[in-house]
C-alpha atoms as a PDB file:
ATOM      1  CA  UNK A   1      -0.713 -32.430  15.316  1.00  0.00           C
ATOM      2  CA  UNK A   2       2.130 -32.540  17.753  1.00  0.00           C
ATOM      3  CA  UNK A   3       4.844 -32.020  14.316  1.00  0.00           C
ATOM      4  CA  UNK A   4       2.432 -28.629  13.833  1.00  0.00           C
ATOM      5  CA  UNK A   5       2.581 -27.175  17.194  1.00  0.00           C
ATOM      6  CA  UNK A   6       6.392 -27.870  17.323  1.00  0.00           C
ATOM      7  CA  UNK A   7       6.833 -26.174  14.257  1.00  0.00           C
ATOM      8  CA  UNK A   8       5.115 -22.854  15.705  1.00  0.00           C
ATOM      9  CA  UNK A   9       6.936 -23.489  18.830  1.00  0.00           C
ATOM     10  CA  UNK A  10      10.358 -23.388  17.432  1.00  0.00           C
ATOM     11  CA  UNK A  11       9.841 -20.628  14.853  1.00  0.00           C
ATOM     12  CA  UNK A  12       8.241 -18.327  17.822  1.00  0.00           C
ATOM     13  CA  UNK A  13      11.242 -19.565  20.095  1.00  0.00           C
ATOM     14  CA  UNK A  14      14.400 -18.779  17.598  1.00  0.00           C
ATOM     15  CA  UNK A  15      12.473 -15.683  16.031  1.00  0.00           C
ATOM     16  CA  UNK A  16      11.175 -14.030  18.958  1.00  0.00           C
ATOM     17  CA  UNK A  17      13.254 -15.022  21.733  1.00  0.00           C
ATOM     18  CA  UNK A  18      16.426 -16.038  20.406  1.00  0.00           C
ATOM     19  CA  UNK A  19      18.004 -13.974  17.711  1.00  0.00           C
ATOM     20  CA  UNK A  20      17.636 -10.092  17.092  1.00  0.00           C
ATOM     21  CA  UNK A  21      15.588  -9.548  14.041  1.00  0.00           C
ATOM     22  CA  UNK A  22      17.112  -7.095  11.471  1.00  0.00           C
ATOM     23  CA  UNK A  23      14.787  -7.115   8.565  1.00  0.00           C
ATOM     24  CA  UNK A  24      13.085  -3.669   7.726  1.00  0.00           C
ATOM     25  CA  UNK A  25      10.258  -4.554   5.737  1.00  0.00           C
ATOM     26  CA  UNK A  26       8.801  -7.372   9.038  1.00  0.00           C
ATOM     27  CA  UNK A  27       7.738  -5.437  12.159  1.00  0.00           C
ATOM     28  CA  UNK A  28       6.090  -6.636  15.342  1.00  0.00           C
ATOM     29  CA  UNK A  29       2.263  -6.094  16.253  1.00  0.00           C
ATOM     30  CA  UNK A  30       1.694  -4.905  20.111  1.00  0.00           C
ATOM     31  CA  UNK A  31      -0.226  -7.687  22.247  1.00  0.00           C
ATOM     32  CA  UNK A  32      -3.506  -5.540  21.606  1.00  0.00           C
ATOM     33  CA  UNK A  33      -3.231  -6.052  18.240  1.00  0.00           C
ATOM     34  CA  UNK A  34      -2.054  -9.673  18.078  1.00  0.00           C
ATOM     35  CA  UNK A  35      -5.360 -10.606  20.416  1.00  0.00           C
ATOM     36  CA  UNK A  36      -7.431  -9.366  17.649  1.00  0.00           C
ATOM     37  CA  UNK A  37      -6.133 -11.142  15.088  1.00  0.00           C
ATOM     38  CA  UNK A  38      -7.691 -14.410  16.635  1.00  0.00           C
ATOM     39  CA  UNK A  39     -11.041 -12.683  17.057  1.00  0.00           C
ATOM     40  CA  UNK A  40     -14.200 -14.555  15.724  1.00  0.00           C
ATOM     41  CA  UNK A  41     -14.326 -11.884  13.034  1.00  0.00           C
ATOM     42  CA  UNK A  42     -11.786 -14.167  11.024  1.00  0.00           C
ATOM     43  CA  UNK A  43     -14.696 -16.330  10.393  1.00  0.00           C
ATOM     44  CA  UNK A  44     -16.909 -14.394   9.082  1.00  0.00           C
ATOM     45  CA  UNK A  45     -18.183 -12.869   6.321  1.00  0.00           C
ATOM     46  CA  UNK A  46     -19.635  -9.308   5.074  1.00  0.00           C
ATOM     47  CA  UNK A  47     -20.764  -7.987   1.693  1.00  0.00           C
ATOM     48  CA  UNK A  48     -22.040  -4.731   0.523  1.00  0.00           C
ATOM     49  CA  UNK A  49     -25.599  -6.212  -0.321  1.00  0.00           C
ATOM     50  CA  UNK A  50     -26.187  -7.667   2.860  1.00  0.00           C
ATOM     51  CA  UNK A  51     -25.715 -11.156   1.323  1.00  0.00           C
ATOM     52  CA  UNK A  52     -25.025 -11.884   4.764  1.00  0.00           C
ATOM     53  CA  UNK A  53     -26.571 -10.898   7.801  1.00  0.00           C
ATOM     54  CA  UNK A  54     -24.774 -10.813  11.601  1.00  0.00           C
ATOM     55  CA  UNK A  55     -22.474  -8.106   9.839  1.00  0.00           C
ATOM     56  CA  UNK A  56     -22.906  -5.370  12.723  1.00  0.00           C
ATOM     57  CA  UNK A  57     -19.824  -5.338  14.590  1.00  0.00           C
ATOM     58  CA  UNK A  58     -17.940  -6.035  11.389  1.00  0.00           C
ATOM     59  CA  UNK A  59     -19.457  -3.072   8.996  1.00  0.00           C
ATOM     60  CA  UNK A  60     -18.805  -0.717  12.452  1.00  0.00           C
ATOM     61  CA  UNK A  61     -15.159  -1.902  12.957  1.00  0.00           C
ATOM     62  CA  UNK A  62     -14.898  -0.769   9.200  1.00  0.00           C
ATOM     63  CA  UNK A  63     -15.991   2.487   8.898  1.00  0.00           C
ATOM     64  CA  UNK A  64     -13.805   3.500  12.594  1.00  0.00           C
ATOM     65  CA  UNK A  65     -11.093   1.743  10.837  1.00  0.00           C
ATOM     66  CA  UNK A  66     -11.424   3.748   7.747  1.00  0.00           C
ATOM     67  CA  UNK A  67     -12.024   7.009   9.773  1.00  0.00           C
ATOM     68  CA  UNK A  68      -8.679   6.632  11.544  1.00  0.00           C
ATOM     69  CA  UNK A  69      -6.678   5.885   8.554  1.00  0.00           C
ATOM     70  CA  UNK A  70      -7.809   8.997   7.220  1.00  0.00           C
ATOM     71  CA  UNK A  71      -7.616  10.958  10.370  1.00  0.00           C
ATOM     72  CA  UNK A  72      -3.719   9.300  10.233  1.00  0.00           C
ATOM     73  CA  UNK A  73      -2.583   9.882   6.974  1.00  0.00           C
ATOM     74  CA  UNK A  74      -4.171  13.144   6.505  1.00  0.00           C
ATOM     75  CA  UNK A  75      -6.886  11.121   3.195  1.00  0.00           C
ATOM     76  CA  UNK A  76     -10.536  12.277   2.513  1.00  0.00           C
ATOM     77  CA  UNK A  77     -11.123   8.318   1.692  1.00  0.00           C
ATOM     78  CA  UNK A  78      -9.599   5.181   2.977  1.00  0.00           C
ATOM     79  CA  UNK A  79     -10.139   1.503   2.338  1.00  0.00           C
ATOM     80  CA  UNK A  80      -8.481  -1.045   4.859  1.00  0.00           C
ATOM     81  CA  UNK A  81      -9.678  -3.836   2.159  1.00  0.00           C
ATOM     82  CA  UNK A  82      -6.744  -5.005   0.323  1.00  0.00           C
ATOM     83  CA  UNK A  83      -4.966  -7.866   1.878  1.00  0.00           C
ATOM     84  CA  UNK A  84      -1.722  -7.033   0.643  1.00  0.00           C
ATOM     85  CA  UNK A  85       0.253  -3.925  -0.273  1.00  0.00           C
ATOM     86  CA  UNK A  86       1.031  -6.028  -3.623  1.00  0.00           C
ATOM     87  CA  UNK A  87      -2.721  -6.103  -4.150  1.00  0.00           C
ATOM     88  CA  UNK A  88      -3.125  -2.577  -3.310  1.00  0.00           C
ATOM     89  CA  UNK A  89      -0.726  -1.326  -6.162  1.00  0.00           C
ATOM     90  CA  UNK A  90      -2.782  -3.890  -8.368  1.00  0.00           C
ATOM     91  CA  UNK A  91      -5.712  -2.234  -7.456  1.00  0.00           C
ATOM     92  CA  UNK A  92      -4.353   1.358  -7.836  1.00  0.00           C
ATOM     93  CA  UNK A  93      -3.317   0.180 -11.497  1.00  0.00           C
ATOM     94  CA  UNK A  94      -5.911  -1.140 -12.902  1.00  0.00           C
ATOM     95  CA  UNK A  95      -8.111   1.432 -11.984  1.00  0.00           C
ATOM     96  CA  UNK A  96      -6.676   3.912 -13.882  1.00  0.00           C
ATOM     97  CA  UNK A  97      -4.895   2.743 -16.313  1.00  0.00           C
ATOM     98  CA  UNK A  98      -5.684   0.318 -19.199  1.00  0.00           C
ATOM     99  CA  UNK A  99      -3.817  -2.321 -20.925  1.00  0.00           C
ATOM    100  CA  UNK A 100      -0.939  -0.945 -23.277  1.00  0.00           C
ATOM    101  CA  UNK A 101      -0.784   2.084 -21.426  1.00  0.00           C
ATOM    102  CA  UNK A 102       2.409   3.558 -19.888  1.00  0.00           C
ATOM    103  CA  UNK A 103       3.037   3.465 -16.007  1.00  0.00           C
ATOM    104  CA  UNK A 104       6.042   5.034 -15.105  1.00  0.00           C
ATOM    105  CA  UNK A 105       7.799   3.356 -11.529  1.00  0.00           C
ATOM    106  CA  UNK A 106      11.428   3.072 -10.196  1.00  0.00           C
ATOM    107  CA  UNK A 107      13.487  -0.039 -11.996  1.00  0.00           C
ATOM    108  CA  UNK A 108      13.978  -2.759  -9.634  1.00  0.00           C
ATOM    109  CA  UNK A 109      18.011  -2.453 -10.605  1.00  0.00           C
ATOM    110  CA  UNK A 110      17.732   1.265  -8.275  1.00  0.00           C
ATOM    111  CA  UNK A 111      15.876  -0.138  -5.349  1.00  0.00           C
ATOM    112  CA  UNK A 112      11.819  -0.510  -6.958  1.00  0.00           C
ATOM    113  CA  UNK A 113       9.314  -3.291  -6.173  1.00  0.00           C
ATOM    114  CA  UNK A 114      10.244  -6.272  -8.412  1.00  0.00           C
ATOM    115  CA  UNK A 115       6.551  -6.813  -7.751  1.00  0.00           C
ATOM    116  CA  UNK A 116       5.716  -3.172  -9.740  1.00  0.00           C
ATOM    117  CA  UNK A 117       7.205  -3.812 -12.505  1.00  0.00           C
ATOM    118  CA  UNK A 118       7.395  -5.545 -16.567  1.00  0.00           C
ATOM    119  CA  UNK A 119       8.174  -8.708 -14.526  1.00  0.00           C
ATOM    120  CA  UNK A 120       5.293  -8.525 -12.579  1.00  0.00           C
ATOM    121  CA  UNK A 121       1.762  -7.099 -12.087  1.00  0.00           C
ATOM    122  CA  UNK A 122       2.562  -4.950 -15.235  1.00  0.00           C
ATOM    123  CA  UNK A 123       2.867  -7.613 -17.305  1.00  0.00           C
ATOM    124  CA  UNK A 124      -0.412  -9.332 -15.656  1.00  0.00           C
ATOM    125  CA  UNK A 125      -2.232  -6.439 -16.033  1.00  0.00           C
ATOM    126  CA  UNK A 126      -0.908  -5.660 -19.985  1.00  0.00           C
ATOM    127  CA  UNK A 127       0.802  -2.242 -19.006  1.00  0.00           C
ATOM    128  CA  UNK A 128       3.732  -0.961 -20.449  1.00  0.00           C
ATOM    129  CA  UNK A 129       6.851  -0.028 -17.897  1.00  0.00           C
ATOM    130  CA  UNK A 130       8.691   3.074 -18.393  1.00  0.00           C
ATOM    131  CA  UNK A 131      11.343   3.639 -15.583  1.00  0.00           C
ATOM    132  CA  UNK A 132      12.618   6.635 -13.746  1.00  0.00           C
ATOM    133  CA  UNK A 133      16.154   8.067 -14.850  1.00  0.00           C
ATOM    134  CA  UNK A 134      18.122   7.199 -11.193  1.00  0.00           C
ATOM    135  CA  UNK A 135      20.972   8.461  -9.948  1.00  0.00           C
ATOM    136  CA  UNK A 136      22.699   5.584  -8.092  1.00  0.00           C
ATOM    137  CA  UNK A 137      25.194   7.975  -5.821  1.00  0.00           C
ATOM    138  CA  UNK A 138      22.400  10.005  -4.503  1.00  0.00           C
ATOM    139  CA  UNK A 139      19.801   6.951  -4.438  1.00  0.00           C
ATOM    140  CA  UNK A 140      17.180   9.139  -5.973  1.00  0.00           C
ATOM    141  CA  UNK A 141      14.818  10.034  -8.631  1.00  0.00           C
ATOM    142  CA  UNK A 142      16.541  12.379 -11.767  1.00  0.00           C
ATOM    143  CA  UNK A 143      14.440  14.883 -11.828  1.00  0.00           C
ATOM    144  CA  UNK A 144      14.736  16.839 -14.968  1.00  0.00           C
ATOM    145  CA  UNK A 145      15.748  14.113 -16.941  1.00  0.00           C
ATOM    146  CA  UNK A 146      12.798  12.085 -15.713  1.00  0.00           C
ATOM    147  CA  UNK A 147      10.046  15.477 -16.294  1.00  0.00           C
ATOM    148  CA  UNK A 148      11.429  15.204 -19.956  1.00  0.00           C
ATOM    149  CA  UNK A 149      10.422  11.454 -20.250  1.00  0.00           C
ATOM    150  CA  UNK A 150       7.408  11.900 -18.986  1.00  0.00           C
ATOM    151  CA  UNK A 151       6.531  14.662 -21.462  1.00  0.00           C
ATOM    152  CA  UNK A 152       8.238  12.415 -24.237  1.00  0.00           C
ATOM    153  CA  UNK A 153       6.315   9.108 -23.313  1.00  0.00           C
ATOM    154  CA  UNK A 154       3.321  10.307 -21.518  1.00  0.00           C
ATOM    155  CA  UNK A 155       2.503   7.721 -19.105  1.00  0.00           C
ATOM    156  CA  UNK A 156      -1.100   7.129 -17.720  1.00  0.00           C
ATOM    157  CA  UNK A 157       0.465   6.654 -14.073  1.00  0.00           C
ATOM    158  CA  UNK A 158       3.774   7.666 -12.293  1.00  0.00           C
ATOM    159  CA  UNK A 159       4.135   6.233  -9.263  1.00  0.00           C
ATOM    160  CA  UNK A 160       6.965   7.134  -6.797  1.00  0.00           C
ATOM    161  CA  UNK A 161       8.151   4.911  -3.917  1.00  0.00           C
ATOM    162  CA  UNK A 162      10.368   2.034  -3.799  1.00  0.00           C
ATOM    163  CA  UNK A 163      11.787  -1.259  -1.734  1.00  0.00           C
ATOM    164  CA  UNK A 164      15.523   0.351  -0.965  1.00  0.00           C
ATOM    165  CA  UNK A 165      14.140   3.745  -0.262  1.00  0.00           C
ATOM    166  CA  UNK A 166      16.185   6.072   1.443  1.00  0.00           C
ATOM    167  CA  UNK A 167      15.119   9.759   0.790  1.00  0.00           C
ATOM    168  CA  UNK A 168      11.867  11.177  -0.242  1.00  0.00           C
ATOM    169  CA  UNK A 169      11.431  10.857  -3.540  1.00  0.00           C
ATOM    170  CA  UNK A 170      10.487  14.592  -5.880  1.00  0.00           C
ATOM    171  CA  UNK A 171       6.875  14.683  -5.843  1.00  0.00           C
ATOM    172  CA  UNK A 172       6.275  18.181  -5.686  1.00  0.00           C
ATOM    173  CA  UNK A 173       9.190  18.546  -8.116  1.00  0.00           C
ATOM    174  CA  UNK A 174       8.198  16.303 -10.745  1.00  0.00           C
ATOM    175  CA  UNK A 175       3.871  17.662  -9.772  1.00  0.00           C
ATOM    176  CA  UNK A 176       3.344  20.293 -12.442  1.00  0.00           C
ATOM    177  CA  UNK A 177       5.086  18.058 -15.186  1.00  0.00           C
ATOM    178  CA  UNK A 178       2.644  15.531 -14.400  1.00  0.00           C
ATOM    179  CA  UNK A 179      -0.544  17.536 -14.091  1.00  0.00           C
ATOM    180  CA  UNK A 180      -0.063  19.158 -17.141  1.00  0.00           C
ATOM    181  CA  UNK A 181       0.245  15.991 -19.032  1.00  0.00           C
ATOM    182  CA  UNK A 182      -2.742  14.674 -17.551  1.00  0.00           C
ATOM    183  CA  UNK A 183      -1.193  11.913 -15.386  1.00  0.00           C
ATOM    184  CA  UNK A 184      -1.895  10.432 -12.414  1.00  0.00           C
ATOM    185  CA  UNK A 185      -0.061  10.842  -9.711  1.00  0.00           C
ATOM    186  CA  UNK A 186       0.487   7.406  -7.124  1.00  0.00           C
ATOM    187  CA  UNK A 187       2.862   7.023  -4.247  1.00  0.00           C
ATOM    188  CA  UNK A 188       3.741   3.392  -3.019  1.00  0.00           C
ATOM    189  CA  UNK A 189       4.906   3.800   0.392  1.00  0.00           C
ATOM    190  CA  UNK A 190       5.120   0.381   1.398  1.00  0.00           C
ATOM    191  CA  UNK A 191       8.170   0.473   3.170  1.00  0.00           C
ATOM    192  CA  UNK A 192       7.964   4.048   4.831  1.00  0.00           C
ATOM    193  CA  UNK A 193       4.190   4.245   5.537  1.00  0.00           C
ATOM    194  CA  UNK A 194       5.282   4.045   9.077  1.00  0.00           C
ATOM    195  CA  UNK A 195       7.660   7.558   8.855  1.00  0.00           C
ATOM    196  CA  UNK A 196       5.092   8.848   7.063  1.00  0.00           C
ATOM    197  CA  UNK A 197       2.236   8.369   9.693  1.00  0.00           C
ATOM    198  CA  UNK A 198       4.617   9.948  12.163  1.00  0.00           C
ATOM    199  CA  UNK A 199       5.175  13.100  10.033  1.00  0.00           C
ATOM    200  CA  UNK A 200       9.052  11.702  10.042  1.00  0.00           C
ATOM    201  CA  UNK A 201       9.382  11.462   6.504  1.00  0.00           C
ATOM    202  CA  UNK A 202       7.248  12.966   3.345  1.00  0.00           C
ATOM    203  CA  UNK A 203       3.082  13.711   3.058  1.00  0.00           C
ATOM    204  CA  UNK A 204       2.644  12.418  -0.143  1.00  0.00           C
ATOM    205  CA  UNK A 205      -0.657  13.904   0.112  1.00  0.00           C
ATOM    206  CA  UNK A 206       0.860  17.667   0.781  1.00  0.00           C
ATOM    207  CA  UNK A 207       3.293  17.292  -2.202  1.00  0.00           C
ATOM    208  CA  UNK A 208       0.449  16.678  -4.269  1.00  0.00           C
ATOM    209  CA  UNK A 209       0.174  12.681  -5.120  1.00  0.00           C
ATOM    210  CA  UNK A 210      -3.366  11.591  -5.775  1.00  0.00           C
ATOM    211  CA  UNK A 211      -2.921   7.949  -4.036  1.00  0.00           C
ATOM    212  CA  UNK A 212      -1.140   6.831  -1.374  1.00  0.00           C
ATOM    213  CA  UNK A 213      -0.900   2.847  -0.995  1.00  0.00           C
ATOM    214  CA  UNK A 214       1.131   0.391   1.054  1.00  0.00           C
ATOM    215  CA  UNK A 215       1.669  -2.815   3.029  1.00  0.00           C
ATOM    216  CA  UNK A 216       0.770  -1.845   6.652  1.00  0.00           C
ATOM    217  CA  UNK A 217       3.440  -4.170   8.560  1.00  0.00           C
ATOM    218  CA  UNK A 218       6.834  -2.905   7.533  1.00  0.00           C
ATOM    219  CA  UNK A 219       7.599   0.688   9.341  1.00  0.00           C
ATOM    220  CA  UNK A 220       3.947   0.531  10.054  1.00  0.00           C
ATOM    221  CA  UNK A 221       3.542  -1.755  13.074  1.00  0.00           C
ATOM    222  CA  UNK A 222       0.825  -3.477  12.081  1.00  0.00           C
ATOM    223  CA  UNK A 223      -0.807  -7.091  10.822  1.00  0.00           C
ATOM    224  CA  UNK A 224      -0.299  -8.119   7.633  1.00  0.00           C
ATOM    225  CA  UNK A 225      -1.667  -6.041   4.678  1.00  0.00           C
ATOM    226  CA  UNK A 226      -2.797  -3.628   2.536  1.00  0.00           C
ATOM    227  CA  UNK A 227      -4.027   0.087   2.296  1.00  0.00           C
ATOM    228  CA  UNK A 228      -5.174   2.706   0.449  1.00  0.00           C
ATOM    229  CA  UNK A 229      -5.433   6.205   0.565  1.00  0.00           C
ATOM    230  CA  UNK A 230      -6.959   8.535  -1.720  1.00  0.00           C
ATOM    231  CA  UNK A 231      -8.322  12.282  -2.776  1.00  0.00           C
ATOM    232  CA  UNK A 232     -12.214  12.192  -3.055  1.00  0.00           C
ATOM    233  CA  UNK A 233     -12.326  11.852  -6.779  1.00  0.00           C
ATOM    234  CA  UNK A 234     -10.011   9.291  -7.076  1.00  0.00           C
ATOM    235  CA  UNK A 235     -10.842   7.506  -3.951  1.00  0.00           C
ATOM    236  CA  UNK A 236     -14.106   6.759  -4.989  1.00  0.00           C
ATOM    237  CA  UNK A 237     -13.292   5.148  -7.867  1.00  0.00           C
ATOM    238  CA  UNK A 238     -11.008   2.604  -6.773  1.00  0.00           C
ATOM    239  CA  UNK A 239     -14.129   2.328  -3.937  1.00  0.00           C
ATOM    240  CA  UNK A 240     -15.970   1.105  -6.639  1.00  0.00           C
ATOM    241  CA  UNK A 241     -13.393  -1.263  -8.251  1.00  0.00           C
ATOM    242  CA  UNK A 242     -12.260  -3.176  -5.395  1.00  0.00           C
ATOM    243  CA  UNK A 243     -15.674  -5.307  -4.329  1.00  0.00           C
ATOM    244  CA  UNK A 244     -15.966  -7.990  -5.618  1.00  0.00           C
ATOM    245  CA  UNK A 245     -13.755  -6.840  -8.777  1.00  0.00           C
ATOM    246  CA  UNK A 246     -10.372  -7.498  -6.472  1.00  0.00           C
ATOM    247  CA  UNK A 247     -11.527  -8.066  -3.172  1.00  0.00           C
ATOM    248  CA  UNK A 248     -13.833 -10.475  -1.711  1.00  0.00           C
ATOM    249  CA  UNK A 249     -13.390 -11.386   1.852  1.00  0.00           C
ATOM    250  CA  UNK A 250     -11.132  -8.873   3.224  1.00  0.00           C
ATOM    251  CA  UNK A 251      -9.853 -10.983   6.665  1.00  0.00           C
ATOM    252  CA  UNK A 252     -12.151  -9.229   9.318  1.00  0.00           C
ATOM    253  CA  UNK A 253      -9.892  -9.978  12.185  1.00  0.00           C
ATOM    254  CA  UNK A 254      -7.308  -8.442  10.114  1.00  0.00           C
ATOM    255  CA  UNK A 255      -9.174  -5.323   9.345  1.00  0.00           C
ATOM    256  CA  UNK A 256      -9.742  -5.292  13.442  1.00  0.00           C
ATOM    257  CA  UNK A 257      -6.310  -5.380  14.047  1.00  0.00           C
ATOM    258  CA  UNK A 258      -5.372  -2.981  11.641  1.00  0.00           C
ATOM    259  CA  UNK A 259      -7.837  -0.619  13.206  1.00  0.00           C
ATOM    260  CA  UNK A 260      -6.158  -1.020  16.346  1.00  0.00           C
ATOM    261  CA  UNK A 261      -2.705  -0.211  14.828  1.00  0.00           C
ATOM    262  CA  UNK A 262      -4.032   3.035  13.940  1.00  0.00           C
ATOM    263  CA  UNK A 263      -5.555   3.715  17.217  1.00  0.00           C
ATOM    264  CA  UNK A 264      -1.947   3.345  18.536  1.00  0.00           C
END
């Protein structure tokens, strides 16, 4: 026990007190949050067919949760559900697209989530990776060369966003290409979900992207985790995919904290 607490004790000493933390993608949670994240909810349990019972508090905490996220990010639906923004792109995937179909995503080589790609949940999930033309002075998204792509390979899913993301990347440029193909339109905003809260970045949502996901402890200050943000149509469809498809117990006290985070 003691070789435990020492363990915590040291980390919390050199990584809070002791060094200055320069790593974009980890933030820090206020004390508000941080109490909540040791709340009793992290026991528990609640299900959508009152399986359990004692699921008051819980089921409430969810829906304000939900309502701020959408009050936040400017969404007609929000789930607070996925535990991870790597789960939330898996969920956004395999909604909406099936396996051998196209999803078109920035190559990890120009700054996109090795995690999004043939390497990763792609290949889990069967789907085939076509990659944004990049242009590595200007850090950004081609944008005619990449609207010819998509009309040549016609993939079931683009999805901007990125890990090295420094400019907003062409939704609204690269919008009517899509929607006359038929394509979906996802944003992962992972590591800017924070700038984009704050109206300090891009509205995906205003450009014209269908889905907004992301982790919710990078520029976002909060615990970590997953979110997702949606239109009505779509929205309810991943609504329907993600219990007890991909998510089970969603980490209550999490979901409580998170809430708080978009209080703040």
């Amino acid at each position: 026990m003691e070789q435990v607490v020492d363990l915590a004790r040291k980390h919390d000493g050199w990584r809070r007190d002791e060094c200055l933390n320069l790593i974009p993608s980890e933030n820090v949670t206020s004390p508000a949050v941080k109490q909540l994240m040791i709340s009793d909810m992290g026991h528990r349990y609640t299900s959508q067919d009152r399986f359990y019972s004692g699921t008051r508090y819980i089921d409430e905490m969810e829906m304000l949760g939900e309502a701020l996220a959408r009050e936040v990010f400017k969404a007609e639906v929000a789930s607070l559900r996925p535990i991870s923004g790597h789960m939330s792109d898996i969920i956004l995937l395999s909604t909406f697209a099936k396996p051998t179909e196209k999803v078109m995503i920035v190559h990890p080589l120009n700054g996109g989530y090795s995690g999004l790609s043939e390497e990763g949940m792609l290949k889990v999930l069967g789907l085939q990776g076509v990659y944004f033309p990049f242009d590595r002075q200007r850090m950004n998204i081609k944008v005619d060369e990449s609207a010819d792509l998509i009309k040549k390979t016609k993939p079931r899913v683009v999805v901007f966003g990125a890990s090295f993301f420094l400019f907003p990347h062409p939704v609204k440029e690269l919008l009517g290409v899509c929607r006359d193909n038929g394509i979906l339109v996802g944003y992962d905003g992972s590591h800017v979900l924070g700038l984009i809260a704050g109206g300090e970045f891009q509205n995906p949502f205003k450009e014209g992207a269908d889905i907004l996901v992301g982790s919710t402890h990078k520029s976002f200050f909060g615990p970590q985790g997953g979110i997702i943000l949606a239109n009505k149509e779509h929205g309810q469809q991943i609504a329907a995919n993600i219990h007890p498809m991909l998510v089970d117990n969603a980490h209550w006290n999490r979901v409580a904290a998170l809430t708080m985070t978009l209080l703040e």
